[in-house]
N, C-alpha and C. Protein backbone atom coordinates (compact mmCIF):
# COMPACT_ATOMS: atom_id res chain seq x y z
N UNK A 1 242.01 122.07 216.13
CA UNK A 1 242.40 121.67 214.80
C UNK A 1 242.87 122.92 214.04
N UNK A 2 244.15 122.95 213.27
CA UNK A 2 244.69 123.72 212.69
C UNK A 2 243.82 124.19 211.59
N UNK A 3 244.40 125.90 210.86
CA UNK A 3 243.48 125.76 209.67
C UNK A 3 244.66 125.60 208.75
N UNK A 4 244.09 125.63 207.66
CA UNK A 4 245.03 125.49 206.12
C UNK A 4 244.59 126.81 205.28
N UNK A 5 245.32 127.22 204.40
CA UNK A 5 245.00 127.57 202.89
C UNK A 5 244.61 127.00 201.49
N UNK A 6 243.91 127.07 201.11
CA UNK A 6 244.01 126.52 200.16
C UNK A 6 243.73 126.89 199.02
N UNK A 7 244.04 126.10 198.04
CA UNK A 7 244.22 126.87 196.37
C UNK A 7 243.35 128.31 196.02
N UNK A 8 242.39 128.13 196.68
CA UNK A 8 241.56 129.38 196.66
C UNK A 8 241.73 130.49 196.52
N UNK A 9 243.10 130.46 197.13
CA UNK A 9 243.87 131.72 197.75
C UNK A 9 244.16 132.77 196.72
N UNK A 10 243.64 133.57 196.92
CA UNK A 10 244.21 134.92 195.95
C UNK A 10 245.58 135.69 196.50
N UNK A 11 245.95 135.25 197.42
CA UNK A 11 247.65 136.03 197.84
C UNK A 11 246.94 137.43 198.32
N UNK A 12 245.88 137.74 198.49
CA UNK A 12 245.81 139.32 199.05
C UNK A 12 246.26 139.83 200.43
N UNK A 13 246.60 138.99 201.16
CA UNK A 13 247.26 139.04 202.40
C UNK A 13 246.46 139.83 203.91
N UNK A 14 245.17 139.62 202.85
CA UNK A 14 244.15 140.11 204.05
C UNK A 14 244.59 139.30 205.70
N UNK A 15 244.73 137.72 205.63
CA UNK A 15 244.66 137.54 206.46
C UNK A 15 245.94 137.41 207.55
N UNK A 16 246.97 137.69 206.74
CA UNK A 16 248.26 138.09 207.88
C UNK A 16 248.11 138.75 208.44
N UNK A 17 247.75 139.60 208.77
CA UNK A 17 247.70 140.82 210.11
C UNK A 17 246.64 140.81 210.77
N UNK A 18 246.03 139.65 210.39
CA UNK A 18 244.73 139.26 211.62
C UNK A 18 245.35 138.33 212.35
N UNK A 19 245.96 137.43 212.18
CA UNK A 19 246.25 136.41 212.69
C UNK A 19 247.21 137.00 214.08
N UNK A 20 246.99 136.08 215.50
CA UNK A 20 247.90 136.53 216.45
C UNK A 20 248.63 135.74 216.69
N UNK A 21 249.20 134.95 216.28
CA UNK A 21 250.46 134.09 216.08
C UNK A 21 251.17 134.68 215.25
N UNK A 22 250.97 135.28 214.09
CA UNK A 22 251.67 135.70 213.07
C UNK A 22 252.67 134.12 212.84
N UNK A 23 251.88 133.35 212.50
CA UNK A 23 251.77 131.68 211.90
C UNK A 23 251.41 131.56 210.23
N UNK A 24 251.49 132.74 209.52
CA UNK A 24 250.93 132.42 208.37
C UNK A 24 252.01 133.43 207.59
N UNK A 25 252.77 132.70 206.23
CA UNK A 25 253.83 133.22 205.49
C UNK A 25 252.90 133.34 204.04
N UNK A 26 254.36 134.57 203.35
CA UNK A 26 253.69 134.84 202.31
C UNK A 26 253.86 133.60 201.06
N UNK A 27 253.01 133.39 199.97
CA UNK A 27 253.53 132.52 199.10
C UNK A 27 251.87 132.76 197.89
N UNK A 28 251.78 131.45 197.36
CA UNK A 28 250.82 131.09 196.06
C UNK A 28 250.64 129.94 196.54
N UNK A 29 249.54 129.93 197.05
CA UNK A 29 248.91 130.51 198.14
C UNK A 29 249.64 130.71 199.44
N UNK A 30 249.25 131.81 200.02
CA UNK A 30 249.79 131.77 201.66
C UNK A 30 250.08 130.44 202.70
N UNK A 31 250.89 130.20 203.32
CA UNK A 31 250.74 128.83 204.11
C UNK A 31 250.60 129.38 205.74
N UNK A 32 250.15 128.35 206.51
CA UNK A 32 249.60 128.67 207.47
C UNK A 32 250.62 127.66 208.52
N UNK A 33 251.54 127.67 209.26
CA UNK A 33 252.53 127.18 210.16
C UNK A 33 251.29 126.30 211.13
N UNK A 34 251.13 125.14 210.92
CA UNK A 34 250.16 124.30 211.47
C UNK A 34 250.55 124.59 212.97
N UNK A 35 251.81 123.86 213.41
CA UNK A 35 252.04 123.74 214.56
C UNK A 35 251.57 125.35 215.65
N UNK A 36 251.89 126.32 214.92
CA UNK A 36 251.78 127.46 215.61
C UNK A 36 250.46 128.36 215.40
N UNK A 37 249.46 127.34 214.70
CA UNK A 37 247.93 127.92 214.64
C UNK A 37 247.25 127.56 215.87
N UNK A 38 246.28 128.63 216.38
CA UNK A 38 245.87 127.75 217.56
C UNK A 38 244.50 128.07 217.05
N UNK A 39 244.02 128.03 215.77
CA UNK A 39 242.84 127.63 215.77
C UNK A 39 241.57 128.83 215.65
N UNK A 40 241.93 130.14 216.19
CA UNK A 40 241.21 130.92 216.64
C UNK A 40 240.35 131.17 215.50
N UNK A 41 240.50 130.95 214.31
CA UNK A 41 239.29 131.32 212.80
C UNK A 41 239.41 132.94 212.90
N UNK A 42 240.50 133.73 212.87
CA UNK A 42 240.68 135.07 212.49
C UNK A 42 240.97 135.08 210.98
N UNK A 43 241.82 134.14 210.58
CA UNK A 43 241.91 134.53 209.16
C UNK A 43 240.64 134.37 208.55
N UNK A 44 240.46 132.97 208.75
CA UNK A 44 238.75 132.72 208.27
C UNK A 44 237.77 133.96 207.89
N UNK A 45 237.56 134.19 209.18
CA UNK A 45 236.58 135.25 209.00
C UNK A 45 236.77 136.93 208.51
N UNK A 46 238.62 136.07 207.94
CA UNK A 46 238.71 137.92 207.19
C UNK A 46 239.12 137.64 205.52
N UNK A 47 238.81 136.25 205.68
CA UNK A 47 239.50 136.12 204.14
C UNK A 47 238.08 136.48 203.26
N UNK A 48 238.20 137.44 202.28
CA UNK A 48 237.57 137.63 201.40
C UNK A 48 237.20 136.27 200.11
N UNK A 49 237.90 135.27 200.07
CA UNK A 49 237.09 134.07 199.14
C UNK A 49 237.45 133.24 199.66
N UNK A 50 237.34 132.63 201.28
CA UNK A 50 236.24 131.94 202.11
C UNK A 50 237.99 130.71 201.57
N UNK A 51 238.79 131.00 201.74
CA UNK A 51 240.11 129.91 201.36
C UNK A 51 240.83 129.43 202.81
N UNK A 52 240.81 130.30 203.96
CA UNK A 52 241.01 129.58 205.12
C UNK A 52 240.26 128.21 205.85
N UNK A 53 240.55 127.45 205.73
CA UNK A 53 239.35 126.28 206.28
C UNK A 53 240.45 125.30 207.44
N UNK A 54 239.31 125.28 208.13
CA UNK A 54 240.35 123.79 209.61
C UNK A 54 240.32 122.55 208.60
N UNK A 55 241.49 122.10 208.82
CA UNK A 55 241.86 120.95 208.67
C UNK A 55 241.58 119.82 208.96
């Protein structure tokens, strides 16, 4: 199951350069390319206010 962003998101971009898909673009809030997430919970566990969550 894919993850999402959500409103939570502070834009700090902690979690783009964790991610190894590089599946996640910049924005208000960041979006996360569903199809090309495979799930792994790297952003998750680097986002500083807990805004990455599976879908």
């Amino acid at each position: 199951m894919a993850y999402k962003i959500t409103d939570a998101c502070i834009s700090c971009g902690a979690c783009v350069d964790q991610c190894p898909t590089s599946c996640i673009s910049e924005g208000t809030p960041y979006v996360i390319n569903a199809p090309e997430c495979i799930a792994c919970g790297a952003c998750a566990n680097t986002c500083p206010v807990s805004a990455c969550v599976q879908e």
